[in-house]
N, C-alpha and C. Protein backbone atom coordinates (compact mmCIF):
# COMPACT_ATOMS: atom_id res chain seq x y z
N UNK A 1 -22.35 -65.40 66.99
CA UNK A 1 -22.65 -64.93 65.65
C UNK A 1 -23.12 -63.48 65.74
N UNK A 2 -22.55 -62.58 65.07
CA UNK A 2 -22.69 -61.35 64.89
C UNK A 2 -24.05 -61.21 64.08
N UNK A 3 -25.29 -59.68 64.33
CA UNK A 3 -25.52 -59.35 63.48
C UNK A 3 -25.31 -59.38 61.77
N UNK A 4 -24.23 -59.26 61.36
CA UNK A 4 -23.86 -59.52 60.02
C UNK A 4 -23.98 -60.61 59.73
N UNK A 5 -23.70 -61.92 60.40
CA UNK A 5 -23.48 -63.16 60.34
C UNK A 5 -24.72 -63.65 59.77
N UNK A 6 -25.82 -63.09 60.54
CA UNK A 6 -27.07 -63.26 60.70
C UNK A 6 -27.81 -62.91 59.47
N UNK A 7 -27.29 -61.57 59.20
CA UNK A 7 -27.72 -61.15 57.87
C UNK A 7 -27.60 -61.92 56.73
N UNK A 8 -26.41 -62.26 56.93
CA UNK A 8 -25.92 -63.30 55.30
C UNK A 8 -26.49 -64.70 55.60
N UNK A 9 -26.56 -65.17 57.08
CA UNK A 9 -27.15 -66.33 57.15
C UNK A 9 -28.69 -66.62 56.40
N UNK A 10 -29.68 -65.26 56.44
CA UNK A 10 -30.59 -65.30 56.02
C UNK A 10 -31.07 -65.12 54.85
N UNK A 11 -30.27 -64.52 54.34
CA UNK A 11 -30.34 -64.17 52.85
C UNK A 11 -29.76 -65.52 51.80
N UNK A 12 -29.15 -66.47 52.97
CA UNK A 12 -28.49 -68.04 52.11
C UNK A 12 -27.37 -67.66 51.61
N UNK A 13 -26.16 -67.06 51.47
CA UNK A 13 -25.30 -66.32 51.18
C UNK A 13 -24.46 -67.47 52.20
N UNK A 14 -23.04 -67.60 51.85
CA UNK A 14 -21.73 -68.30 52.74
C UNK A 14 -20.58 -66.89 51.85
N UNK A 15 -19.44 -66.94 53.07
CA UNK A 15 -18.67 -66.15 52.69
C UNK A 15 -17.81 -66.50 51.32
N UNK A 16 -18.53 -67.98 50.65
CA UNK A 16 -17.83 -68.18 49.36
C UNK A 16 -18.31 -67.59 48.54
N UNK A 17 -19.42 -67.01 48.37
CA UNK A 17 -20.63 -66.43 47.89
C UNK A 17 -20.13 -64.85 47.39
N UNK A 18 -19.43 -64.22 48.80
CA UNK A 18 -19.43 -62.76 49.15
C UNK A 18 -17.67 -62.78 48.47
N UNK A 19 -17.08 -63.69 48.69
CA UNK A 19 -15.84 -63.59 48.36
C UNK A 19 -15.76 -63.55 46.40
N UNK A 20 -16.35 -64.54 46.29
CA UNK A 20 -16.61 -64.40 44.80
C UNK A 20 -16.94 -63.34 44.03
N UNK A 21 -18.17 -62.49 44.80
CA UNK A 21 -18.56 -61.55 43.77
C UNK A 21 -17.85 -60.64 44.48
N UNK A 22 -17.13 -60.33 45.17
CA UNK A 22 -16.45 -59.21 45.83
C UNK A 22 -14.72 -59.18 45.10
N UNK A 23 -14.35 -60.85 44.75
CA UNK A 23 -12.95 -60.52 44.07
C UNK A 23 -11.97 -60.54 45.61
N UNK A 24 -12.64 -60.68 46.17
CA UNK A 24 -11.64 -61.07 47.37
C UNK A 24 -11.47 -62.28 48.45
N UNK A 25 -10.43 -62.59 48.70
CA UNK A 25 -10.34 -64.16 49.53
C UNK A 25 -11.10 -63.84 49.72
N UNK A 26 -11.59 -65.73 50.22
CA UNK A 26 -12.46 -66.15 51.54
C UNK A 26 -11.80 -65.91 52.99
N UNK A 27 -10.34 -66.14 53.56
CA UNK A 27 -10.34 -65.96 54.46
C UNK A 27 -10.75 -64.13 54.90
N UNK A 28 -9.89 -63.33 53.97
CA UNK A 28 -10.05 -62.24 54.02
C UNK A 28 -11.37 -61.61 54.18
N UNK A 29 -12.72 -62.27 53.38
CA UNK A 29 -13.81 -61.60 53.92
C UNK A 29 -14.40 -62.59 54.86
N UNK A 30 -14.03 -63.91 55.68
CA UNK A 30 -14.41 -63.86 56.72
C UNK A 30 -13.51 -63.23 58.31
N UNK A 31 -12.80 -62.80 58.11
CA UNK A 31 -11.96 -62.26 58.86
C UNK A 31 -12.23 -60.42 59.11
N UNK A 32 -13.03 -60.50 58.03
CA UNK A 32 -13.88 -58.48 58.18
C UNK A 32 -15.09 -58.90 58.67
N UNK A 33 -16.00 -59.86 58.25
CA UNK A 33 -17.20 -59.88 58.94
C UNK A 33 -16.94 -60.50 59.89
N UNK A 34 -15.89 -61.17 60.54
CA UNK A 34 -16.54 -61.61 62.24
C UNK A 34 -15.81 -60.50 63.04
N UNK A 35 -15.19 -59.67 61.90
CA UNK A 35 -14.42 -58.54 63.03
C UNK A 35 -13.06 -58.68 63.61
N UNK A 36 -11.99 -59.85 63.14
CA UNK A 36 -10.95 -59.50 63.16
C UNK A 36 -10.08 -58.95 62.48
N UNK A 37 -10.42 -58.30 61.69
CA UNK A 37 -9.18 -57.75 60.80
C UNK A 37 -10.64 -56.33 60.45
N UNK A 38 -10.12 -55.12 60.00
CA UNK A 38 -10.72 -54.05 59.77
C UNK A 38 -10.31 -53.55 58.28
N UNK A 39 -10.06 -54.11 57.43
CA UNK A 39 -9.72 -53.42 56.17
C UNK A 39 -10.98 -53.08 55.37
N UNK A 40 -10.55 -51.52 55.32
CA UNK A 40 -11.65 -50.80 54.97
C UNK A 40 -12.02 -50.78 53.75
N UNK A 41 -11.47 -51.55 52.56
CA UNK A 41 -11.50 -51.66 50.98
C UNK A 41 -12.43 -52.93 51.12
N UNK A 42 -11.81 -53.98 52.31
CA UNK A 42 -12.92 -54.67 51.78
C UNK A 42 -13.69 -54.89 52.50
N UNK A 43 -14.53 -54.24 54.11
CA UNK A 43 -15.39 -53.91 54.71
C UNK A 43 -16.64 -53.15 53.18
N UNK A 44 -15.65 -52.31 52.67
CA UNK A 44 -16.91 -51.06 51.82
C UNK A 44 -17.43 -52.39 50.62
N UNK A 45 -16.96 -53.45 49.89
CA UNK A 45 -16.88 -54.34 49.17
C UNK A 45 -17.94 -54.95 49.24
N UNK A 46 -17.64 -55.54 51.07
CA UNK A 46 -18.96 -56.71 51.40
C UNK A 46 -20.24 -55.54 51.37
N UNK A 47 -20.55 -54.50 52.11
CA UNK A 47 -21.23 -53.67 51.90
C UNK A 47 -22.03 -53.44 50.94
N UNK A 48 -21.28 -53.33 49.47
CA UNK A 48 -22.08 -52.91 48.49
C UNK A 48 -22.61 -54.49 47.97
N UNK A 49 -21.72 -55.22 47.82
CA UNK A 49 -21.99 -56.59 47.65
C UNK A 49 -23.32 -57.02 48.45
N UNK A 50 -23.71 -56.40 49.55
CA UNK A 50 -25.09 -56.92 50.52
C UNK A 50 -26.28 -56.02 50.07
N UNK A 51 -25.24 -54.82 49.39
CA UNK A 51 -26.25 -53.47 49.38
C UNK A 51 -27.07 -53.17 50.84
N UNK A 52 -25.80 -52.41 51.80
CA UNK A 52 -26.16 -52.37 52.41
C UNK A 52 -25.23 -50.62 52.70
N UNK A 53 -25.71 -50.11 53.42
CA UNK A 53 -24.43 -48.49 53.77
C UNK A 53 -23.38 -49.20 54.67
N UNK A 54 -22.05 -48.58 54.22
CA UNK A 54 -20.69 -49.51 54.44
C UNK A 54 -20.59 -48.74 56.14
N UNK A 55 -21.31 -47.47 56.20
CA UNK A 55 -20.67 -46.46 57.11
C UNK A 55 -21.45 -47.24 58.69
N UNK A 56 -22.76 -47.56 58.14
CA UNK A 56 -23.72 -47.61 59.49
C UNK A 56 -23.40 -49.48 59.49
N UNK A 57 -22.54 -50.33 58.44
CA UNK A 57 -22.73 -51.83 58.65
C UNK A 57 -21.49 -52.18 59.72
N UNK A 58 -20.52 -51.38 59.30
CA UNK A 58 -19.48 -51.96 60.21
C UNK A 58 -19.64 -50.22 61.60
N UNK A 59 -18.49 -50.89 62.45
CA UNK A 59 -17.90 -49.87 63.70
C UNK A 59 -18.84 -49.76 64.86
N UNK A 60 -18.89 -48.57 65.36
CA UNK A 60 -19.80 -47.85 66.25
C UNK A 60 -21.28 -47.88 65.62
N UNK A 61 -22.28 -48.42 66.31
CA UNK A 61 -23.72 -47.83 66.09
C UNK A 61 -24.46 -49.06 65.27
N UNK A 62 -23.31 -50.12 64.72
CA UNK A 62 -23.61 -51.06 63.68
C UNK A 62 -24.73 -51.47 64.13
N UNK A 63 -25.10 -52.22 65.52
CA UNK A 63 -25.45 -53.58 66.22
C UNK A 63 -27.18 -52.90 66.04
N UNK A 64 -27.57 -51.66 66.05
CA UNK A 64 -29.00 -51.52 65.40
C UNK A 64 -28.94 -51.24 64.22
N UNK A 65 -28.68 -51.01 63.26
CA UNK A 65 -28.99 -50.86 61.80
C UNK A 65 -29.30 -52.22 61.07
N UNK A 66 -28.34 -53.04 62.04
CA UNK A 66 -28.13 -54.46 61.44
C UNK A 66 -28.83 -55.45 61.70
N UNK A 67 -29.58 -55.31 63.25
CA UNK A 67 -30.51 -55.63 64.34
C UNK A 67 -32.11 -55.27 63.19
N UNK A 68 -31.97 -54.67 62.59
CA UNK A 68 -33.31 -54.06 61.82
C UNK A 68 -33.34 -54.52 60.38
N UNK A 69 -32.40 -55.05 60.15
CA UNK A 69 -32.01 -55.50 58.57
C UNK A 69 -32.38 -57.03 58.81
N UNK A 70 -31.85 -57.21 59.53
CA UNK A 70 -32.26 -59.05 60.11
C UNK A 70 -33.16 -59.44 60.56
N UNK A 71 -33.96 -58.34 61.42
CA UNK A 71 -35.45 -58.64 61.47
C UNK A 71 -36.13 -58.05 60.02
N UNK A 72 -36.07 -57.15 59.12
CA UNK A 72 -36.71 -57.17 57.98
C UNK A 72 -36.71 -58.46 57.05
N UNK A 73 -35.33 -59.01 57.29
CA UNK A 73 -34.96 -60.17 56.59
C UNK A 73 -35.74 -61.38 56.83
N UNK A 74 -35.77 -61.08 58.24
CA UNK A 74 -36.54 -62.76 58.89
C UNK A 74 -37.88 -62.53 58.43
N UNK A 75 -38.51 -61.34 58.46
CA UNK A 75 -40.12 -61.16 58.11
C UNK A 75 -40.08 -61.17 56.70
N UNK A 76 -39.39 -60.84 55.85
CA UNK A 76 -39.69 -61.33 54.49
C UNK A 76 -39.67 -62.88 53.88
N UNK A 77 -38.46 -63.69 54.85
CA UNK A 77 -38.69 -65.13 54.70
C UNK A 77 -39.57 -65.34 55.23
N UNK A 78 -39.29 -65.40 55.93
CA UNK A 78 -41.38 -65.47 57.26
C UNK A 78 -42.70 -65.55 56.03
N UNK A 79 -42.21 -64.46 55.21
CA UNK A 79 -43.58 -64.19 54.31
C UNK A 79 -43.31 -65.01 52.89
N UNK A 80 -42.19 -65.75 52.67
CA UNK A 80 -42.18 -66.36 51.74
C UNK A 80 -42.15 -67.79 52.19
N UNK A 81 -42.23 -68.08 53.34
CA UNK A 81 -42.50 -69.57 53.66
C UNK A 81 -44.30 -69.47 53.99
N UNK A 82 -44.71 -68.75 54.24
CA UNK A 82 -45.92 -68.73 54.74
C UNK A 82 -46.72 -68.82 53.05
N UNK A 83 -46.18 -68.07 52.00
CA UNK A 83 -46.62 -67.81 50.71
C UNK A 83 -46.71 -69.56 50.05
N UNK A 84 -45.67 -70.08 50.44
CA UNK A 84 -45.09 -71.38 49.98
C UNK A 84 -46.23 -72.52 50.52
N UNK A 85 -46.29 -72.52 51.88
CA UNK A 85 -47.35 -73.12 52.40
C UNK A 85 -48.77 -73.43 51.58
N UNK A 86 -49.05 -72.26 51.57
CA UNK A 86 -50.41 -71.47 51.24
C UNK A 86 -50.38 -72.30 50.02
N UNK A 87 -49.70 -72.14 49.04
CA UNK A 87 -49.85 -72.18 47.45
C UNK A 87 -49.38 -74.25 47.56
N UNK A 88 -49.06 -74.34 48.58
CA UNK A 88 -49.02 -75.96 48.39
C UNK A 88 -49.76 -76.43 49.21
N UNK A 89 -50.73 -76.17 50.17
CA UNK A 89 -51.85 -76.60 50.78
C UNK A 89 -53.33 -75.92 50.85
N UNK A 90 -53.15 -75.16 49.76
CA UNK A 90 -54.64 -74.21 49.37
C UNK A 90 -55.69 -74.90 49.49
N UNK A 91 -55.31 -76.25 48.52
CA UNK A 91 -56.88 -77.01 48.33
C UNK A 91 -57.37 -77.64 49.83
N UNK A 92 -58.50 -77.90 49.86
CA UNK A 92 -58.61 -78.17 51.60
C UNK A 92 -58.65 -80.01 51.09
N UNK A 93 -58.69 -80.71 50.20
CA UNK A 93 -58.05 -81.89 50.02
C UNK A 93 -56.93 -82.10 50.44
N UNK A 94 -56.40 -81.55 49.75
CA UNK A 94 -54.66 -82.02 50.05
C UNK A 94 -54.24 -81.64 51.47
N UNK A 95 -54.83 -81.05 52.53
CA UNK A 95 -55.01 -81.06 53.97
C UNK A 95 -54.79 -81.98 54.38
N UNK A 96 -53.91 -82.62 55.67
CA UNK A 96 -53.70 -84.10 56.32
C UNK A 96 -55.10 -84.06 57.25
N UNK A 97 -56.04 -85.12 57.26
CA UNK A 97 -56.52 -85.23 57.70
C UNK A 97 -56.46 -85.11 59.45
N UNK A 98 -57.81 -84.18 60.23
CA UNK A 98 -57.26 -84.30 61.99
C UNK A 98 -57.35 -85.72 62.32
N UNK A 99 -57.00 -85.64 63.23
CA UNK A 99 -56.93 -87.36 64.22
C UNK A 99 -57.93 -86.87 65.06
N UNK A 100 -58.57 -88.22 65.25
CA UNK A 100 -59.28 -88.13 66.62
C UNK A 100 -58.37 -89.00 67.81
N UNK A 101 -58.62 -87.98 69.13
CA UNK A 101 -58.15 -88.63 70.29
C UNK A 101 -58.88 -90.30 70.38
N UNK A 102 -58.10 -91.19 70.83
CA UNK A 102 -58.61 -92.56 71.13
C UNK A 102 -57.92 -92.78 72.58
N UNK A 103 -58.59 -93.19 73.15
CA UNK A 103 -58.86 -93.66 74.67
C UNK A 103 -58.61 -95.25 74.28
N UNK A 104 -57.32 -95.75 74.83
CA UNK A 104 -57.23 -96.82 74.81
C UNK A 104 -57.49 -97.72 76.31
């Protein structure tokens, strides 16, 4: 799985998703993001569709821009599961009670 892969994986996005609002097959935009086929109409497509720069997502140089988008990505879910937690186990009631060790 590519960087990109990764990207859309995290954001919950499937290439039915990207194909839809892009107006272009599904095979066609999974065949630009795993990198076999290079068409540059609809490389720039998925791009704006991610809102992402078309120049630094695909080719030469991609694998850090994208490397940094996916870790921003993971730390913002990171911070919305941690938010989620919080707001559904605030009260110290609703806490699962600890266990005590028993020595049988």
């Amino acid at each position: 799985m590519n960087y990109l892969q990764q990207l859309i994986k995290l954001r919950k996005l499937t290439f039915h998703d990207i194909a839809k609002g892009t107006g272009y097959g599904y095979h066609s935009i999974q065949k630009a993001i795993t990198g076999d086929r290079k068409p540059v109409k609809i490389r720039e497509a998925i791009a704006c569709y991610l809102q992402v720069d078309s120049s630094k997502a695909f080719g030469r140089g991609s694998a850090m821009y994208l490397r940094h988008l996916v870790a921003m990505e993971a730390n913002k879910q990171a911070e919305i599961l941690k938010q989620e937690f919080l707001k559904k186990y605030s009260d110290s009631a609703t806490l699962p009670a600890k266990r005590t060790a028993v020595n049988v």
